[in-house]
PDB file of N, CA and C in Angstrom:
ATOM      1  N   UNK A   1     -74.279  11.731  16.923  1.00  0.00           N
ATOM      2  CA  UNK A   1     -74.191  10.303  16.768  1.00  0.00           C
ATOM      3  C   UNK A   1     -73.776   9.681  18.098  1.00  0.00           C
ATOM      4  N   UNK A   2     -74.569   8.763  18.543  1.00  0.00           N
ATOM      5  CA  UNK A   2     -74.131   7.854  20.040  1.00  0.00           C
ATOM      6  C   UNK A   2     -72.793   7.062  19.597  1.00  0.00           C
ATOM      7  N   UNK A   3     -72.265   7.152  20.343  1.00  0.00           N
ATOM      8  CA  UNK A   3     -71.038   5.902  20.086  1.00  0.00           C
ATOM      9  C   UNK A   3     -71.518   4.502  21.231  1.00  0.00           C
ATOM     10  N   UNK A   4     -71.656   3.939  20.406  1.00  0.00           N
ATOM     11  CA  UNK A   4     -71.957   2.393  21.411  1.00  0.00           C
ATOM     12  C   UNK A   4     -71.184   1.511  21.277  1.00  0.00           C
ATOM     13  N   UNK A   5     -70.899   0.745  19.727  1.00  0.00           N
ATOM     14  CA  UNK A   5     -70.187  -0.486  19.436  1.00  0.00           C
ATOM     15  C   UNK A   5     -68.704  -0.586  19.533  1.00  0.00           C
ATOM     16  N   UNK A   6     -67.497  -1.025  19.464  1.00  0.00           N
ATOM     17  CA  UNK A   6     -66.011  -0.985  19.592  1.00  0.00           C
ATOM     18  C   UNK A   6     -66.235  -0.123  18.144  1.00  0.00           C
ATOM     19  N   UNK A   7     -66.617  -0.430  17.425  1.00  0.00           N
ATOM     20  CA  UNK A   7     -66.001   0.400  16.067  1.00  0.00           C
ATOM     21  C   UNK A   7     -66.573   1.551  15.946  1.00  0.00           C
ATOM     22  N   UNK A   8     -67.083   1.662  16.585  1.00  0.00           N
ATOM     23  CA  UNK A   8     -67.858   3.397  16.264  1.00  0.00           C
ATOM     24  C   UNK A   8     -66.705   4.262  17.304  1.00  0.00           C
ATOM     25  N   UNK A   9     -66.054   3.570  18.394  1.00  0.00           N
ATOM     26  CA  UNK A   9     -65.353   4.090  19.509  1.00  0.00           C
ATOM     27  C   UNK A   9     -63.378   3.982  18.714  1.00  0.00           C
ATOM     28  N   UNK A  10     -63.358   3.166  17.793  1.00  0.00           N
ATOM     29  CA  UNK A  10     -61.955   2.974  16.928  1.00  0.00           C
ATOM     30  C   UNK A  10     -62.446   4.243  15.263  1.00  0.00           C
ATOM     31  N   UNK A  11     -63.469   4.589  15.193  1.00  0.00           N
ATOM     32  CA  UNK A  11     -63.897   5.458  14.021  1.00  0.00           C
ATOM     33  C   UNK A  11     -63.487   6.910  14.493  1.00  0.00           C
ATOM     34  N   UNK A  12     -63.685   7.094  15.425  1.00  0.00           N
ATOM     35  CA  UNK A  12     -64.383   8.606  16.227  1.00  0.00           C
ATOM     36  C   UNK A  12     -62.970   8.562  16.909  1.00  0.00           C
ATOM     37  N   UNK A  13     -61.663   7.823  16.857  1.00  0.00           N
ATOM     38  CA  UNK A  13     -60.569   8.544  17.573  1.00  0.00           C
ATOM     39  C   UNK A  13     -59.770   9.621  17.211  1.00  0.00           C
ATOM     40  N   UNK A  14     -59.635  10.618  18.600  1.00  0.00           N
ATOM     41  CA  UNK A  14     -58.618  11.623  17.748  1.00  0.00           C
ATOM     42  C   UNK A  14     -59.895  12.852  17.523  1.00  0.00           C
ATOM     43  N   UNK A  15     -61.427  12.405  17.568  1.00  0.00           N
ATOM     44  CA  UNK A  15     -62.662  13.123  17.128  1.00  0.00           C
ATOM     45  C   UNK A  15     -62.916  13.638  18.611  1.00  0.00           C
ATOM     46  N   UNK A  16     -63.549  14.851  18.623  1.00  0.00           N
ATOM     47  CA  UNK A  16     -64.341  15.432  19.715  1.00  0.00           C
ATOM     48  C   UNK A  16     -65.720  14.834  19.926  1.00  0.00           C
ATOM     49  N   UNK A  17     -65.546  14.724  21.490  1.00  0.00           N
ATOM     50  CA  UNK A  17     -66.908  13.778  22.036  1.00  0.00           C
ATOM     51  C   UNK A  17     -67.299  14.079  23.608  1.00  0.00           C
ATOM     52  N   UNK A  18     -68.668  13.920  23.256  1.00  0.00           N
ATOM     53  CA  UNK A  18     -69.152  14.279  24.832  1.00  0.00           C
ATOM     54  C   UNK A  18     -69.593  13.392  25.324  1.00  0.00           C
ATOM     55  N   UNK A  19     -69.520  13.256  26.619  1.00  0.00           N
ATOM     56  CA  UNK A  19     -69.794  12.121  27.928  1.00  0.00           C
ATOM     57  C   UNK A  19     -70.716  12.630  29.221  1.00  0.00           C
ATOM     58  N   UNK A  20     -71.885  12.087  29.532  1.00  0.00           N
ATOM     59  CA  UNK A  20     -72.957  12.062  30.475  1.00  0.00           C
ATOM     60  C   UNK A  20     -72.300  11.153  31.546  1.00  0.00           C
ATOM     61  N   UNK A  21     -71.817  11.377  32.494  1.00  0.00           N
ATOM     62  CA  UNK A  21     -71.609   9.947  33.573  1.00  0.00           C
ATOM     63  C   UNK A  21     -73.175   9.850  34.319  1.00  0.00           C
ATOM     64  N   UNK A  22     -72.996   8.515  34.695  1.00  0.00           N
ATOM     65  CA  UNK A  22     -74.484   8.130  35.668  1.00  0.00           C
ATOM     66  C   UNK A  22     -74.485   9.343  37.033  1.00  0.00           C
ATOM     67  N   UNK A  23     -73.076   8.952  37.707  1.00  0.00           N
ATOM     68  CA  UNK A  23     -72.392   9.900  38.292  1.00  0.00           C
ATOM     69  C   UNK A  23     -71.827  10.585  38.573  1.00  0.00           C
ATOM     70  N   UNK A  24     -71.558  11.591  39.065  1.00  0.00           N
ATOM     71  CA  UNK A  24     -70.747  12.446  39.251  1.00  0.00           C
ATOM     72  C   UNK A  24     -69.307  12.631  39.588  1.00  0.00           C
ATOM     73  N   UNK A  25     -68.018  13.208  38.797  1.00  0.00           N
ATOM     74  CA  UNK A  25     -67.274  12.836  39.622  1.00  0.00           C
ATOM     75  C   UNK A  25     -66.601  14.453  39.747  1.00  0.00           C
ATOM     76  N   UNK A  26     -66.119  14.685  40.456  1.00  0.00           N
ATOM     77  CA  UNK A  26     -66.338  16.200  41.446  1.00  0.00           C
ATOM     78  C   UNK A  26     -67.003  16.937  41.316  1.00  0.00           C
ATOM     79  N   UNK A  27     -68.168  16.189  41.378  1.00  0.00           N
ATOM     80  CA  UNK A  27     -69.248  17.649  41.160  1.00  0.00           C
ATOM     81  C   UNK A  27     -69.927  17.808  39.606  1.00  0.00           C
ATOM     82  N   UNK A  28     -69.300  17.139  38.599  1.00  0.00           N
ATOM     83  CA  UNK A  28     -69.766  17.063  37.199  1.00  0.00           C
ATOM     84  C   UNK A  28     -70.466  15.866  36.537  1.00  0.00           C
ATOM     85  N   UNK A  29     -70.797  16.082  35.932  1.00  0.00           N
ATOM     86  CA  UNK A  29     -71.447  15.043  35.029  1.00  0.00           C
ATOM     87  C   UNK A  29     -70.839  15.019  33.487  1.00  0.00           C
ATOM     88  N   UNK A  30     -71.103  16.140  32.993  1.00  0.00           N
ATOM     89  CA  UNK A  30     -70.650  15.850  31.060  1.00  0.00           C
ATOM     90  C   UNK A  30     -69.184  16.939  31.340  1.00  0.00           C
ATOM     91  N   UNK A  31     -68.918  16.348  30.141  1.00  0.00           N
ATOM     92  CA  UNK A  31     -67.378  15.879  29.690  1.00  0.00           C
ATOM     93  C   UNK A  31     -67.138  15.996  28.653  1.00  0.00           C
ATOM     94  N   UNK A  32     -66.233  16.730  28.108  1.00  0.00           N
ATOM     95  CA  UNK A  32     -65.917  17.376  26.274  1.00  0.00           C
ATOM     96  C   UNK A  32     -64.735  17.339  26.396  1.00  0.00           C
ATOM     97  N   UNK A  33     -63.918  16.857  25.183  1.00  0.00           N
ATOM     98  CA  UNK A  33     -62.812  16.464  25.230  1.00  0.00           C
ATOM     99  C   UNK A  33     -62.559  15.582  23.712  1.00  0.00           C
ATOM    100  N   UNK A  34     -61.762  15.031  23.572  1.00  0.00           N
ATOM    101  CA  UNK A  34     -60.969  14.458  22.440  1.00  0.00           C
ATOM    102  C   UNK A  34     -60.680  13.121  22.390  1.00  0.00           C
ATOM    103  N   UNK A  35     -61.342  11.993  21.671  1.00  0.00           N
ATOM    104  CA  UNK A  35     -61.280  10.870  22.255  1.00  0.00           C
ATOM    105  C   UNK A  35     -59.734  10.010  21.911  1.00  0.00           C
ATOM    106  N   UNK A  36     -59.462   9.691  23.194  1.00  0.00           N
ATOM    107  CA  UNK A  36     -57.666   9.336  23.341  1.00  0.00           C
ATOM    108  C   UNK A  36     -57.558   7.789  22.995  1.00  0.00           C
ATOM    109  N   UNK A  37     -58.178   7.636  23.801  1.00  0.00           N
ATOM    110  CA  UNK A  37     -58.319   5.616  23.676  1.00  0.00           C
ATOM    111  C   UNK A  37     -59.321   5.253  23.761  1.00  0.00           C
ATOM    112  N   UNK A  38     -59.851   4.006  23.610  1.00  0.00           N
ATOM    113  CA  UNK A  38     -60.744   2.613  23.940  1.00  0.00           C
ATOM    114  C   UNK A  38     -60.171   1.344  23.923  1.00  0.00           C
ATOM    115  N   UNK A  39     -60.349   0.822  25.260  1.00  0.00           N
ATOM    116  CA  UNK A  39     -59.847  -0.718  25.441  1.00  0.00           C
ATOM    117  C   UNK A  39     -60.472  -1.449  26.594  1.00  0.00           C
ATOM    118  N   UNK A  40     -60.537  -2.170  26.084  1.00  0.00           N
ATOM    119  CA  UNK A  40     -61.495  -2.742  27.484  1.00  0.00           C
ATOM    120  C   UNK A  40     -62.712  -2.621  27.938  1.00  0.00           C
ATOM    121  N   UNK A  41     -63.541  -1.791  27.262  1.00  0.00           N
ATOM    122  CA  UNK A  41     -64.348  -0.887  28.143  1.00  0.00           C
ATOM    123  C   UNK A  41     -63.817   0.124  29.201  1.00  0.00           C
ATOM    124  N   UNK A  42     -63.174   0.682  28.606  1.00  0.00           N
ATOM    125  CA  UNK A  42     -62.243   1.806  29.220  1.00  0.00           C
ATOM    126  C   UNK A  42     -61.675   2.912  28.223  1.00  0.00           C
ATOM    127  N   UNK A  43     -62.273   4.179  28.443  1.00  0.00           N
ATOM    128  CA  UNK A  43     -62.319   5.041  27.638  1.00  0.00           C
ATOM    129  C   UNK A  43     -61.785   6.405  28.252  1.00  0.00           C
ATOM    130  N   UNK A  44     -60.551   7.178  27.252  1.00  0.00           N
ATOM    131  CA  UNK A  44     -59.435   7.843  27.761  1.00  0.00           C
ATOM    132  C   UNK A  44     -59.627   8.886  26.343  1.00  0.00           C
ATOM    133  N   UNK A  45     -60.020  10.201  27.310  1.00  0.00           N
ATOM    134  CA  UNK A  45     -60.509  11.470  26.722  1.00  0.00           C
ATOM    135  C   UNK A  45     -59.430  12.592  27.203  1.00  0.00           C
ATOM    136  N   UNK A  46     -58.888  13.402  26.431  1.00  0.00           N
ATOM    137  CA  UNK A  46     -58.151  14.974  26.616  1.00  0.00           C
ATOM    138  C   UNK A  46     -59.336  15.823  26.968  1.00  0.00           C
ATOM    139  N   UNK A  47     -59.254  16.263  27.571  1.00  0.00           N
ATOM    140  CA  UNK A  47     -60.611  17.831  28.299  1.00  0.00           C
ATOM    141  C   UNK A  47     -60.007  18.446  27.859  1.00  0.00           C
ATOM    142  N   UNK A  48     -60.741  19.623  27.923  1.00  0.00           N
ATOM    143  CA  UNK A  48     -60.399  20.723  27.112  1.00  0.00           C
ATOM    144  C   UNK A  48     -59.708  21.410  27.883  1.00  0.00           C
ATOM    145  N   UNK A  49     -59.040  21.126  29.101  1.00  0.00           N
ATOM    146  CA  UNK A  49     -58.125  21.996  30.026  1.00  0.00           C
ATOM    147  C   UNK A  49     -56.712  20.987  29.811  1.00  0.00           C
ATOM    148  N   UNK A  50     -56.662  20.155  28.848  1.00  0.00           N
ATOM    149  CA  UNK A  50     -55.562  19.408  28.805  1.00  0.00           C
ATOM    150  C   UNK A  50     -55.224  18.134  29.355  1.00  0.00           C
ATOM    151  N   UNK A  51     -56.134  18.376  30.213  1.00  0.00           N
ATOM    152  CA  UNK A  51     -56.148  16.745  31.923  1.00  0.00           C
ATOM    153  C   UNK A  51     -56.566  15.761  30.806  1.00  0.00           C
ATOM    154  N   UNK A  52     -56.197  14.190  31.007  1.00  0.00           N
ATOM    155  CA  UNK A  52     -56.663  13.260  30.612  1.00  0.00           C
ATOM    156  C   UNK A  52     -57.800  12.707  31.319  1.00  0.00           C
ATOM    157  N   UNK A  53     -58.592  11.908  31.184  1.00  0.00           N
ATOM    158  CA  UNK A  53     -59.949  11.775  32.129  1.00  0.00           C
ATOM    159  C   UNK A  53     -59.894  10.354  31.461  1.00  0.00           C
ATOM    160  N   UNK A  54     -60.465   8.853  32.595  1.00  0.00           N
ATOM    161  CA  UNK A  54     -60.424   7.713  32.056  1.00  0.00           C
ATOM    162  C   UNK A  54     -61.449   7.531  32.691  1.00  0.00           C
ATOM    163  N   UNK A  55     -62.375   6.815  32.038  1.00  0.00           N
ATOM    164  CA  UNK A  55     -63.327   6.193  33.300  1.00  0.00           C
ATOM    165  C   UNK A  55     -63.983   4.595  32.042  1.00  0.00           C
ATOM    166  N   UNK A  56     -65.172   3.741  32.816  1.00  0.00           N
ATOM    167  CA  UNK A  56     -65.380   2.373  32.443  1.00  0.00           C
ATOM    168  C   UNK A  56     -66.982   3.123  31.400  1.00  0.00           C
ATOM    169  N   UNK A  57     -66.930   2.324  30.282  1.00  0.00           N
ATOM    170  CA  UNK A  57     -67.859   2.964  29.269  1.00  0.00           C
ATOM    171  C   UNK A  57     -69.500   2.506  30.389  1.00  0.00           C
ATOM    172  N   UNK A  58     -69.693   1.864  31.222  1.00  0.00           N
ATOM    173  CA  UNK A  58     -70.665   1.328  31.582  1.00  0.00           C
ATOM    174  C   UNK A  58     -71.062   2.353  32.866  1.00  0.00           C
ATOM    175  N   UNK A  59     -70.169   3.384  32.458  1.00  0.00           N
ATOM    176  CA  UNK A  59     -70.420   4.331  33.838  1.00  0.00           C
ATOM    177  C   UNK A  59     -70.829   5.548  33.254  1.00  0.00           C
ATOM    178  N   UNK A  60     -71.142   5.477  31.962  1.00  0.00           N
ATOM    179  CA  UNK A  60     -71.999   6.422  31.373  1.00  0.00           C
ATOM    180  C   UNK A  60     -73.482   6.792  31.266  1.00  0.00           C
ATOM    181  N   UNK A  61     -73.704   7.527  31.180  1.00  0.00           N
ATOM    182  CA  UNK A  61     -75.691   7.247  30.818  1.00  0.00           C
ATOM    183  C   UNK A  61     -75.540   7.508  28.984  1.00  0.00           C
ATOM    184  N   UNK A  62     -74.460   8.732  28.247  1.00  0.00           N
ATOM    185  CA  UNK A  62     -74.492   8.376  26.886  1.00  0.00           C
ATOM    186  C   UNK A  62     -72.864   9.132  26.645  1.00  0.00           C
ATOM    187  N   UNK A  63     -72.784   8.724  25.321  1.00  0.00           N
ATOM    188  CA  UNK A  63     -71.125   8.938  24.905  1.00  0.00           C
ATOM    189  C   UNK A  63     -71.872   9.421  23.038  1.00  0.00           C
ATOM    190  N   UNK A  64     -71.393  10.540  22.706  1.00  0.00           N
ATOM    191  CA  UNK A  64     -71.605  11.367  21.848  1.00  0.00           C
ATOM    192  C   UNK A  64     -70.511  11.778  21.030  1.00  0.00           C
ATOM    193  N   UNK A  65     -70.810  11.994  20.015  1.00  0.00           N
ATOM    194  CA  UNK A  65     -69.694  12.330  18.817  1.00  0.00           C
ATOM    195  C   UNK A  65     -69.930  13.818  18.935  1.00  0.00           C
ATOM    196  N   UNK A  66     -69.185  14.629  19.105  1.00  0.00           N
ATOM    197  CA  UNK A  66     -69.623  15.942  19.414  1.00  0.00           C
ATOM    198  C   UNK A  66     -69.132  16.889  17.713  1.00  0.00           C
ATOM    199  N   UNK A  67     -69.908  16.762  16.949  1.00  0.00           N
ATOM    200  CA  UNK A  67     -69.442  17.064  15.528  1.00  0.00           C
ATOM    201  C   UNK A  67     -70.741  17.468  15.142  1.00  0.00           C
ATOM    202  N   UNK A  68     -71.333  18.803  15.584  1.00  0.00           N
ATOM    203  CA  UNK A  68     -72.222  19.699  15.205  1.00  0.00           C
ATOM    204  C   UNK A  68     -71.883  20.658  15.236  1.00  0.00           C
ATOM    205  N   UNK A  69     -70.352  21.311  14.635  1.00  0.00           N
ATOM    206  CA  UNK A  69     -70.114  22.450  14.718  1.00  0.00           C
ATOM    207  C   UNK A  69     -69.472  22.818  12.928  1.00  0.00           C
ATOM    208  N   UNK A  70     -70.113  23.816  12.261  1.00  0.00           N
ATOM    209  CA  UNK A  70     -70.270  24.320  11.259  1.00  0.00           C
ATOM    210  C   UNK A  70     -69.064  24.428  10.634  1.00  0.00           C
TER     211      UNK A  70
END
């Protein structure tokens, strides 16, 4: 499921989700993690190494509900 609207991004908190950036930031692109916040257009994910990761929703190419696991 894409997350696009504020409420699909207030539904899916606390839910595992994956992130495409347009760009890169050290070297990466997607992003798995735990969705922490939304405000602003500003979206605050746990990685799976624990780090928090924030970046602007408009700096994505897509933002994913990552809930295909059995």
């Amino acid at each position: 499921r894409d997350l696009v609207k504020d409420e699909h991004f207030e539904a899916y908190m606390g839910e595992k989700i994956k992130v495409k950036l347009i760009r890169p930031v050290d070297g990466k692109r997607e992003f798995f993690g735990v969705l922490e916040g939304y405000a602003d257009g500003s979206i605050t994910m746990k990685l799976e190494d624990e780090s928090s990761f924030t970046f602007a929703k408009k700096e994505a190419s897509w933002i994913k509900a990552d809930d295909f696991e059995m």
